[in-house]
Protein backbone atom coordinates (compact mmCIF):
# COMPACT_ATOMS: atom_id res chain seq x y z
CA UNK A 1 -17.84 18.44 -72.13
CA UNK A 2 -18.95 22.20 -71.72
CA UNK A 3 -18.47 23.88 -68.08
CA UNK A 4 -20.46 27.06 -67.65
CA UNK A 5 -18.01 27.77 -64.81
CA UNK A 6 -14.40 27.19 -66.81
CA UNK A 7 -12.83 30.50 -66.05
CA UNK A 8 -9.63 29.39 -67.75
CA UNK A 9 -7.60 32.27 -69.61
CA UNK A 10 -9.46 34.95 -66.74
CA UNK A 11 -8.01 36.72 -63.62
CA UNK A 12 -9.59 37.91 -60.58
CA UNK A 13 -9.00 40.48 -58.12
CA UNK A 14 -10.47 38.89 -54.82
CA UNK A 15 -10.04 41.22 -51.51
CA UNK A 16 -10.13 39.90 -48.29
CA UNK A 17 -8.38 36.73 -49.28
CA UNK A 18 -6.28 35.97 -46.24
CA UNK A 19 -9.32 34.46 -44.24
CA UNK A 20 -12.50 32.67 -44.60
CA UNK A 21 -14.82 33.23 -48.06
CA UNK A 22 -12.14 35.66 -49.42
CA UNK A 23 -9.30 32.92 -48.87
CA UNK A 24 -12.28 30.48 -49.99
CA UNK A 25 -13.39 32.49 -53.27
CA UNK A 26 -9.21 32.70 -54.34
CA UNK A 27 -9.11 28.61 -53.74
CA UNK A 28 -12.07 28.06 -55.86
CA UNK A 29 -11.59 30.13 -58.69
CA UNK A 30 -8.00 28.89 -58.81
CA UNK A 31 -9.42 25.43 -59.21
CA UNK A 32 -12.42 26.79 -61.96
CA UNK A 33 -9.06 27.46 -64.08
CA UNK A 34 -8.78 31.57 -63.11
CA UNK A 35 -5.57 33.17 -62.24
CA UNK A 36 -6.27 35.55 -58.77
CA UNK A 37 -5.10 38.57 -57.35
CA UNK A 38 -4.92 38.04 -54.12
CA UNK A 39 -5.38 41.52 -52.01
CA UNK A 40 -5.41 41.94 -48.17
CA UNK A 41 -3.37 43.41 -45.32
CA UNK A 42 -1.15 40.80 -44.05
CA UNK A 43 1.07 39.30 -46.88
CA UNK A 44 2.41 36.49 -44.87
CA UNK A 45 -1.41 35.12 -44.68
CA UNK A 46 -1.77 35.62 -48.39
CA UNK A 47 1.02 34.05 -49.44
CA UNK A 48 -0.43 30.98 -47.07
CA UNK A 49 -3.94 31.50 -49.02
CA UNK A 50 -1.81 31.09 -52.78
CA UNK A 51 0.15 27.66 -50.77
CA UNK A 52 -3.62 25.95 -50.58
CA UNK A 53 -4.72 27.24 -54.83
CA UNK A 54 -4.80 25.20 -57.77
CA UNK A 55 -2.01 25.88 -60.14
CA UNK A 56 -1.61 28.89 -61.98
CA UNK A 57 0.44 32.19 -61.84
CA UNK A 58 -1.26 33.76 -58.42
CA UNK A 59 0.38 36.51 -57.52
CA UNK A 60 -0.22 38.36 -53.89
CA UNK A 61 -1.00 42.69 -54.03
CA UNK A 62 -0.87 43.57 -50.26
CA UNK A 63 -2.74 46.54 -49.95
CA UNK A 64 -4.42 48.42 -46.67
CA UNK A 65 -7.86 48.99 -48.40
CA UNK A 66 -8.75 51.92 -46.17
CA UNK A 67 -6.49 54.32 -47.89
CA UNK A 68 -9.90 54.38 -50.40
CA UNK A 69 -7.99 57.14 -52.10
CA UNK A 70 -5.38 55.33 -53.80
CA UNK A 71 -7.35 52.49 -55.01
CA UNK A 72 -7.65 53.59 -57.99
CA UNK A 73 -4.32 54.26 -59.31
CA UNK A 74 -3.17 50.73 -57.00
CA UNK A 75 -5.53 49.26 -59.46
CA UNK A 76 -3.91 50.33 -62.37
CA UNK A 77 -1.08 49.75 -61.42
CA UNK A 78 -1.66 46.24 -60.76
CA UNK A 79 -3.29 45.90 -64.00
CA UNK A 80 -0.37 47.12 -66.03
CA UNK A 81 2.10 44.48 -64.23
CA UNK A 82 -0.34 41.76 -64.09
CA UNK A 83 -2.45 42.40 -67.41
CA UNK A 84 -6.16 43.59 -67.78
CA UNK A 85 -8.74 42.09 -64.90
CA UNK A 86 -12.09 40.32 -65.79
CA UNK A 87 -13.77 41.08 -62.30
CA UNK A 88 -13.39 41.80 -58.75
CA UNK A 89 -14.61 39.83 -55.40
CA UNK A 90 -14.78 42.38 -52.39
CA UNK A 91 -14.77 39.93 -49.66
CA UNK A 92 -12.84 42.39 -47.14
CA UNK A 93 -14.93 43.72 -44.63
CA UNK A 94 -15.62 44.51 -41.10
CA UNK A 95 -18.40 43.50 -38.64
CA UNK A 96 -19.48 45.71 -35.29
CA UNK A 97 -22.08 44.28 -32.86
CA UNK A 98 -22.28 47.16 -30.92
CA UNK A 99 -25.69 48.52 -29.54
CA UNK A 100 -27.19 52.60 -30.73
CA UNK A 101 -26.29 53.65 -27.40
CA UNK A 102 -22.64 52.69 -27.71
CA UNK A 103 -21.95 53.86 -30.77
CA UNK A 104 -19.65 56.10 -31.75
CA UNK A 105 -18.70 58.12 -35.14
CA UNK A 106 -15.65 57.30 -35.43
CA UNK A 107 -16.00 53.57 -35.12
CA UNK A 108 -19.53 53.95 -37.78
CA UNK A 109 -17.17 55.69 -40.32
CA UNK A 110 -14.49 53.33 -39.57
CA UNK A 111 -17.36 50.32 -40.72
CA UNK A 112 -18.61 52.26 -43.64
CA UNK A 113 -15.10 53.07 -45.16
CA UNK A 114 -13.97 49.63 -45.31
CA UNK A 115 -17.85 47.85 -46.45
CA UNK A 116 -18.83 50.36 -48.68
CA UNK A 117 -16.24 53.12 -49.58
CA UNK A 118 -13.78 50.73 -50.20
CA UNK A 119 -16.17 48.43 -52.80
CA UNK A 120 -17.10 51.99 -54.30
CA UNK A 121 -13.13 52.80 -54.93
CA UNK A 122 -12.79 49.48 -56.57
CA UNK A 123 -15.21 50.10 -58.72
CA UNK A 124 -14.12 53.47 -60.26
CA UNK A 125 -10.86 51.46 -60.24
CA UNK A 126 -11.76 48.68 -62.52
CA UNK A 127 -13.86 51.18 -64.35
CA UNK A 128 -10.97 52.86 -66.01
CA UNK A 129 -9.42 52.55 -69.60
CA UNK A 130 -7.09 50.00 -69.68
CA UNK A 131 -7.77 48.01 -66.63
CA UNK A 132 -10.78 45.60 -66.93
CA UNK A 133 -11.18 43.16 -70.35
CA UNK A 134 -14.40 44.07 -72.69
CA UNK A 135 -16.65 41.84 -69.86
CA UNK A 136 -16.17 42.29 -66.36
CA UNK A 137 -18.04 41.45 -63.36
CA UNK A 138 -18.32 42.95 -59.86
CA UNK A 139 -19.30 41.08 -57.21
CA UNK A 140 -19.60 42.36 -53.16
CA UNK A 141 -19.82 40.77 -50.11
CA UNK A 142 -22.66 41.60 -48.91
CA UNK A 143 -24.97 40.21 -45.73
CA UNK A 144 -28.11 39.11 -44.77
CA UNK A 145 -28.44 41.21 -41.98
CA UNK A 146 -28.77 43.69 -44.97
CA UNK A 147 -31.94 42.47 -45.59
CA UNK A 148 -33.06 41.83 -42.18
CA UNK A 149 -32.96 43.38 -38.26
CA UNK A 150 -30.97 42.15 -35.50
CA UNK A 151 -30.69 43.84 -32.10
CA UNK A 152 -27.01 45.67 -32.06
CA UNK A 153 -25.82 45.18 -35.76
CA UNK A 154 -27.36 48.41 -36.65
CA UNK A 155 -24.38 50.16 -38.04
CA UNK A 156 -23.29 46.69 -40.11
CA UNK A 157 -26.89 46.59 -41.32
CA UNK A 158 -26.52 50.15 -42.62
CA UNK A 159 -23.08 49.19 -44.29
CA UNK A 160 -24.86 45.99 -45.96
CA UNK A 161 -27.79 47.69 -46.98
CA UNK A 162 -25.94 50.56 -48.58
CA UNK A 163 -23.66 48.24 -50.12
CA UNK A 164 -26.85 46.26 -52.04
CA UNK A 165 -28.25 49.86 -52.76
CA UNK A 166 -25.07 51.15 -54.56
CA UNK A 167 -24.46 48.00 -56.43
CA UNK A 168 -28.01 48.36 -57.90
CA UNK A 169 -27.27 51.68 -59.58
CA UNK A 170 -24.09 50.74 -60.71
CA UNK A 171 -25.16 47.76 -62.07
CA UNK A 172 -27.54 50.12 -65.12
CA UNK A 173 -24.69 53.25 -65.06
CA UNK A 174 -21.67 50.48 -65.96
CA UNK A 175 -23.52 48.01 -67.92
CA UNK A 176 -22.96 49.82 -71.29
CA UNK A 177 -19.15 49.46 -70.48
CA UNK A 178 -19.51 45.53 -70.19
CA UNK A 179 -19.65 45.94 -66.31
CA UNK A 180 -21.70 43.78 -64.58
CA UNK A 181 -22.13 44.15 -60.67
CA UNK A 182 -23.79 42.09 -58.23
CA UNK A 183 -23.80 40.85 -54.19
CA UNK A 184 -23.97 37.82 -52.66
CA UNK A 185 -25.28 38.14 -48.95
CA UNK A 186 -24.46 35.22 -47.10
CA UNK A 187 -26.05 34.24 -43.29
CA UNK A 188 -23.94 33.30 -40.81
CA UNK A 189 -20.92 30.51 -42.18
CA UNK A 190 -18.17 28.63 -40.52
CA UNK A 191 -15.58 31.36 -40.67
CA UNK A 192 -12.54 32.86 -38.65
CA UNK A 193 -14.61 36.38 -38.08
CA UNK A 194 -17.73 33.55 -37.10
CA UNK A 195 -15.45 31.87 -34.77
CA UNK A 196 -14.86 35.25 -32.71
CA UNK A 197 -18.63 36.28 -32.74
CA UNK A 198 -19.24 32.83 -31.49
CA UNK A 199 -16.95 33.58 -28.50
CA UNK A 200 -19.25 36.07 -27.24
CA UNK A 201 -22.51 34.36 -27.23
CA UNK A 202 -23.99 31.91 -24.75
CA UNK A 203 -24.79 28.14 -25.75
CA UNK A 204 -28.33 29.16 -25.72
CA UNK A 205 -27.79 31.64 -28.69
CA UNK A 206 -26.13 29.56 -30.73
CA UNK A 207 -28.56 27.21 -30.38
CA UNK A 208 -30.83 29.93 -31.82
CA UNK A 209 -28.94 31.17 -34.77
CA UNK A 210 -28.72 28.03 -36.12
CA UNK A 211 -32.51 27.25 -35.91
CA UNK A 212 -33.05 29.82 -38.26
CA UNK A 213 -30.92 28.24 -40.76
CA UNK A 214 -33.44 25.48 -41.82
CA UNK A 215 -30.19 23.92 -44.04
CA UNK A 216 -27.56 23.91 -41.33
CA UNK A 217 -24.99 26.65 -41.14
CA UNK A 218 -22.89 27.00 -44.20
CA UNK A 219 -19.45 26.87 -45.16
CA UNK A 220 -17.15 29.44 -47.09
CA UNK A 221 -17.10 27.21 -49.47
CA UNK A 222 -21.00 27.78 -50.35
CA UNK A 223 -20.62 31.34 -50.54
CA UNK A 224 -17.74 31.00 -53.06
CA UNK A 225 -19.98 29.05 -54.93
CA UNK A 226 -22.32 31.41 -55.59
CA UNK A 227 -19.46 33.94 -56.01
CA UNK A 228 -17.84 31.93 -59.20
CA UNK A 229 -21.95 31.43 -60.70
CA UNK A 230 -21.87 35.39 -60.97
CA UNK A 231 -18.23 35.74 -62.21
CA UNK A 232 -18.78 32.98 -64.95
CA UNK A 233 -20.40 32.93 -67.60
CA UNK A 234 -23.41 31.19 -65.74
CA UNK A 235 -23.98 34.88 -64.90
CA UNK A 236 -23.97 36.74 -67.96
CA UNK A 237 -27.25 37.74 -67.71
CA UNK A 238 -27.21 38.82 -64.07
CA UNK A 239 -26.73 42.50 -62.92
CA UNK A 240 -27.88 44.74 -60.07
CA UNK A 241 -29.28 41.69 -57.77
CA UNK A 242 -28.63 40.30 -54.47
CA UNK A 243 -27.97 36.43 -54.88
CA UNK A 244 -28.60 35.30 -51.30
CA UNK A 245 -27.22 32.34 -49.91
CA UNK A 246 -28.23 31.71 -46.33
CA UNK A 247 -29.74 27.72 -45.60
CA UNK A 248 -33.07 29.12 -45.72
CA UNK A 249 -32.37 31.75 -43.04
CA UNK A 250 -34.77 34.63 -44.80
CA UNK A 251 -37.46 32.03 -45.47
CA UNK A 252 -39.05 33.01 -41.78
């Protein structure tokens, strides 16, 4: 029996894996036959995020992705020990619900370095000779609040919507190297980060988020769905594009 989605033989760097569709993406591909890189902050959570994957030589790469920097040369490094990379999920991220009149630099570039300087360093890390096999893919967390306005998300908007903008443009500049880059934006999903933005809202406006997702809210697991189609070879023929995966939430 073929399976478009057998990533057997392939290896993965995922970011963000220590929590919701990062931890979600690693568990999946795992199962799909992939060996993952699992990259985030906290190692202890990782190594709990490798307890729940399929078998397979998993191996954790704690790594504080705001030094942008020294991505590059981390990811080399990690290739050389671990062996060339077919792709990279950039699920790490950070959200700010924080209205125009509150907002401060520091906490905007604080957003922006971690949504989209950070995917941008990853990039010009898998880019380089010797790191990624002769096919990669790219794909980055994106949002659909990237797509769409929401009263105090202004700043996250910004990071989302640069995010789908850069990924565009890379997409044609690294397709002649056998890059391929894409983004999944996802609406809102039964998550840990969910879970706290939950905390601040009133029954009444929950009540109202999830009337605008005609499907239900989602799970991590849907998102890491779509993340695998793109990383396959399902996706081979899919570059520069938002795949968005919200229960109908952009249909209004």
């Amino acid at each position: 029996m073929i399976n478009p989605l057998d990533l057997s033989g392939r290896t993965f760097l995922v970011t963000g894996a220590s929590s919701g569709i990062g931890r979600e993406t690693a568990i999946l591909l795992s199962e799909l036959g992939a060996t993952v890189i699992l990259v985030a902050r906290n190692e202890a959570r990782l190594e709990q995020t490798r307890a729940m994957m399929g078998a397979g030589h998993h191996q954790i790469a704690a790594f504080d992705l705001n030094r942008t920097d020294e991505i590059p040369s981390w990811i080399k490094s990690v290739a050389q020990q671990s062996g060339m990379i077919d792709g990279i999920v950039h699920s790490a991220g950070a959200t700010l619900t924080l209205p125009v009149r509150l907002l401060k630099t520091a906490a905007f570039d604080d957003l922006m370095r971690i949504n989209v300087t950070a995917a941008m360093s990853l990039t010009r890390g898998l880019r380089q000779a010797g790191v990624h096999r002769e096919k990669a893919s790219i794909v980055f967390l994106s949002s659909v609040m990237g797509l769409v306005g929401q009263p105090g998300i202004s700043a996250y908007s910004a990071s989302k919507g640069a995010l789908e903008a850069m990924c565009r443009s890379l997409a044609v500049e690294l397709a002649p190297e056998g890059i391929r880059v894409n983004c999944v934006a996802p609406a809102h999903v039964q998550t840990e980060m969910a879970d706290d933005l939950k905390s601040m809202l009133t029954a009444a406006q929950l009540a109202d988020i999830e009337k605008y997702h005609p499907l239900g809210i989602g799970t991590a697991r849907d998102v890491a769905h779509a993340i695998a189609f793109l990383l396959a070879d399902t996706g081979r023929w899919i570059t520069g594009t938002t795949l968005i995966v919200d229960g109908g939430y952009t249909a209004h």
